[in-house]
C-alpha atoms as a PDB file:
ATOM      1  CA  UNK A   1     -42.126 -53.278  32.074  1.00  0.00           C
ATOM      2  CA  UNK A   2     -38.660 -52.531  30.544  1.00  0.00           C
ATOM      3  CA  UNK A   3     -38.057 -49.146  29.416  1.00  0.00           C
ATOM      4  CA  UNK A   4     -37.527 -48.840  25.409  1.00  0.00           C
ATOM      5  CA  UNK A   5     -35.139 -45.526  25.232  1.00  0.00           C
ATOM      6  CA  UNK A   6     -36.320 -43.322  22.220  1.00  0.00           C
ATOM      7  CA  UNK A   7     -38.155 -43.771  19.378  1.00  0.00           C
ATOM      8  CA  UNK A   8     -35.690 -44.653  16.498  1.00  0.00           C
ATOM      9  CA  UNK A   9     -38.651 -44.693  14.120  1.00  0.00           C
ATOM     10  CA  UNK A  10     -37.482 -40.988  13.707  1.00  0.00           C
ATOM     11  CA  UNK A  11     -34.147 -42.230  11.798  1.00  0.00           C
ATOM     12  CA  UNK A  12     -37.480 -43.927   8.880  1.00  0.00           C
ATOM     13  CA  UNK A  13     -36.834 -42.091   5.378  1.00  0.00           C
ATOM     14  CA  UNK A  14     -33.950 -39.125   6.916  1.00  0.00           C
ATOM     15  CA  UNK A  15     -31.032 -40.161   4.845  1.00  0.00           C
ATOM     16  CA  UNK A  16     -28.333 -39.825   7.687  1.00  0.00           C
ATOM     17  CA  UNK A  17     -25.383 -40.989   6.674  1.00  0.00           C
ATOM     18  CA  UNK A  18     -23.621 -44.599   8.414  1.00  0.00           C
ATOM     19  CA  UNK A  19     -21.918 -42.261  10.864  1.00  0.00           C
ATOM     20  CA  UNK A  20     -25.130 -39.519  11.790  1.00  0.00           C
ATOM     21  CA  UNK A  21     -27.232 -43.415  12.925  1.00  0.00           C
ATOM     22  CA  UNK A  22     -24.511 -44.589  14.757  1.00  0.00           C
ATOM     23  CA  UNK A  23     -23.873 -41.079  16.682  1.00  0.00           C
ATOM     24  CA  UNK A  24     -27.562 -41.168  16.950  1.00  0.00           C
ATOM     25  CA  UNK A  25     -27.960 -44.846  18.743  1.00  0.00           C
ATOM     26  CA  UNK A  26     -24.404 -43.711  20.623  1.00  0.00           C
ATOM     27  CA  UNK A  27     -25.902 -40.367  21.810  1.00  0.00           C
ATOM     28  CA  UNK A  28     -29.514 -42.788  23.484  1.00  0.00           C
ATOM     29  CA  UNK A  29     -26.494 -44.889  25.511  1.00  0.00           C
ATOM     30  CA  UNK A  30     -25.184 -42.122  26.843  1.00  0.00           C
ATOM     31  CA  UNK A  31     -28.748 -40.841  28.095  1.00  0.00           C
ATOM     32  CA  UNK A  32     -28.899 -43.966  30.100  1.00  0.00           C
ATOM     33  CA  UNK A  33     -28.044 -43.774  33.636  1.00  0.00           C
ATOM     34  CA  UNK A  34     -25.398 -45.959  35.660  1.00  0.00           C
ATOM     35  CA  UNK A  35     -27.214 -49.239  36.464  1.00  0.00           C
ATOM     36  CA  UNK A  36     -30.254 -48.348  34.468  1.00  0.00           C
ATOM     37  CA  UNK A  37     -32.168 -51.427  32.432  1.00  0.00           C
ATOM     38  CA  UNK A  38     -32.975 -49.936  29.180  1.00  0.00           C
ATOM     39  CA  UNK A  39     -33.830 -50.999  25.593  1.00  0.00           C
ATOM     40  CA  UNK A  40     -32.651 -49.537  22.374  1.00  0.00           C
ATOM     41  CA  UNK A  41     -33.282 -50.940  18.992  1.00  0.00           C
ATOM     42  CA  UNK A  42     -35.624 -50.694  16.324  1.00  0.00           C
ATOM     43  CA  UNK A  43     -38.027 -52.581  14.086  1.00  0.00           C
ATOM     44  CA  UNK A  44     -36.418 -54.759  11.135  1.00  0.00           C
ATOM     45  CA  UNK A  45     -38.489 -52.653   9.191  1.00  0.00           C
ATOM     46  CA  UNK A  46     -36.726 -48.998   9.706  1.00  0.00           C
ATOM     47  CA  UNK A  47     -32.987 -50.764   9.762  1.00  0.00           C
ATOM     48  CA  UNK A  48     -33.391 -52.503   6.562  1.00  0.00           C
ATOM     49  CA  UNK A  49     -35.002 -49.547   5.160  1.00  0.00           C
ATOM     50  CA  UNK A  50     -31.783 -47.749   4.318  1.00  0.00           C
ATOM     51  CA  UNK A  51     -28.413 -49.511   4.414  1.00  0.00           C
ATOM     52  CA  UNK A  52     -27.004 -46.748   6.723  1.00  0.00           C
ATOM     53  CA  UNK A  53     -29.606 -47.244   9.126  1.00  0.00           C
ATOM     54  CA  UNK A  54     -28.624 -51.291   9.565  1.00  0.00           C
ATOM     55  CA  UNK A  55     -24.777 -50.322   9.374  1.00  0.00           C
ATOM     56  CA  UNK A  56     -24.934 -47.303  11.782  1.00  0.00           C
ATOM     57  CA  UNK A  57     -26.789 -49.964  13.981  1.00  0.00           C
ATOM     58  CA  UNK A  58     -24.457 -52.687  13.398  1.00  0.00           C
ATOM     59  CA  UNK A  59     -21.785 -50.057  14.586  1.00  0.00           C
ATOM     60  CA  UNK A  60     -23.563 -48.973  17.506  1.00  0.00           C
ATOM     61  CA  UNK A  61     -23.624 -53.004  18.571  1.00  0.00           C
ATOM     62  CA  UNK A  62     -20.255 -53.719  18.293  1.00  0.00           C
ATOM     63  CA  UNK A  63     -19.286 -50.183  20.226  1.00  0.00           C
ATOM     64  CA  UNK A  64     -21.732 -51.770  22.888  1.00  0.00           C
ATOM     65  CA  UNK A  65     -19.647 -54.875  23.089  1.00  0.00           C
ATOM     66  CA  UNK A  66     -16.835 -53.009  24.028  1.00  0.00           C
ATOM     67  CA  UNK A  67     -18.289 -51.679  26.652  1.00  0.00           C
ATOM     68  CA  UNK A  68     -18.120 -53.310  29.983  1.00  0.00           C
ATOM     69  CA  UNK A  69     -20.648 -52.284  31.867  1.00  0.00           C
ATOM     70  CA  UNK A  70     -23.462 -53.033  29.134  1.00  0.00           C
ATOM     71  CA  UNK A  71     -25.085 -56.238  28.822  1.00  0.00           C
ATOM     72  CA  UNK A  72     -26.340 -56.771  25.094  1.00  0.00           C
ATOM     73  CA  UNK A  73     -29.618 -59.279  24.857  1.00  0.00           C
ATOM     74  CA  UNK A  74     -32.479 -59.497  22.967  1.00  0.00           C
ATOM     75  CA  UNK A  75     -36.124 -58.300  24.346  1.00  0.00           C
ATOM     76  CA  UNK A  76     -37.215 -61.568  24.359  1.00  0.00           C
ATOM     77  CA  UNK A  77     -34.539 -63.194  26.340  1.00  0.00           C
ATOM     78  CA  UNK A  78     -34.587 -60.182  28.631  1.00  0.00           C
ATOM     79  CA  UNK A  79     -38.136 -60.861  29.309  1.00  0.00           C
ATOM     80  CA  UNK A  80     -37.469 -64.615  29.359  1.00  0.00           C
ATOM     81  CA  UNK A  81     -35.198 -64.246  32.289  1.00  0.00           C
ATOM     82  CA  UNK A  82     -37.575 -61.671  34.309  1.00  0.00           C
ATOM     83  CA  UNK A  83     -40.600 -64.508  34.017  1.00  0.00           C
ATOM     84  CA  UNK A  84     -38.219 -67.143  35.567  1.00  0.00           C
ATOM     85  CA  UNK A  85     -37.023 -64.493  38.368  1.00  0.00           C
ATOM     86  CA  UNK A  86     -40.620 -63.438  38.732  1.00  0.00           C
ATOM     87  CA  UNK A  87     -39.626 -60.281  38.204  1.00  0.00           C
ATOM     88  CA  UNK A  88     -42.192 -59.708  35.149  1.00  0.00           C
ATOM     89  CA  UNK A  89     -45.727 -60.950  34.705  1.00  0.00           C
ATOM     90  CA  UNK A  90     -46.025 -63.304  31.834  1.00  0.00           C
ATOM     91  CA  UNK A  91     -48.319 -63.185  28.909  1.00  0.00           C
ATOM     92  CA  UNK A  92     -50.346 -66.234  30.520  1.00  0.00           C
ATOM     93  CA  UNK A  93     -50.867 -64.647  33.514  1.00  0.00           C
ATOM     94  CA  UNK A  94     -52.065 -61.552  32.611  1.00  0.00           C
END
């Protein structure tokens, strides 16, 4: 199963400003281990709850672009490619 880092559910109805989200996301990276496979993100739900939440999120992304020894993908192609390297059980088998 791949690891979600944190519950970001926390950042639901805090009023943090643009910055406090994106220090928050920043400060779950740096948590993460060399050559760990972890997820972060959150539910459309809680980032389009406040417009700080989605920005501070859409900050966090593009600081994780820069960085070049993170790969960013979505869960689903994530699991995707674990189902074709048979490193993951799929839905159909289970």
């Amino acid at each position: 199963a791949l690891p979600i880092c944190f519950p970001v559910t926390i950042l639901y109805d805090q009023k943090k400003s643009r910055a406090e989200i994106f220090e928050y996301f920043k400060s779950l990276y740096q948590q993460i281990s060399p050559g760990e496979i972890r997820g972060i993100g959150a539910h459309p739900w809680v980032l389009y709850s406040d417009e700080n939440i989605l920005l501070g999120y859409q900050d966090f992304l593009d600081f994780l672009t820069h960085q070049n020894d993170v790969e960013v993908k979505t869960a689903l192609s994530f699991v995707r490619e674990l189902e074709q390297t048979g490193g993951f059980l799929s839905a159909k088998k289970l």
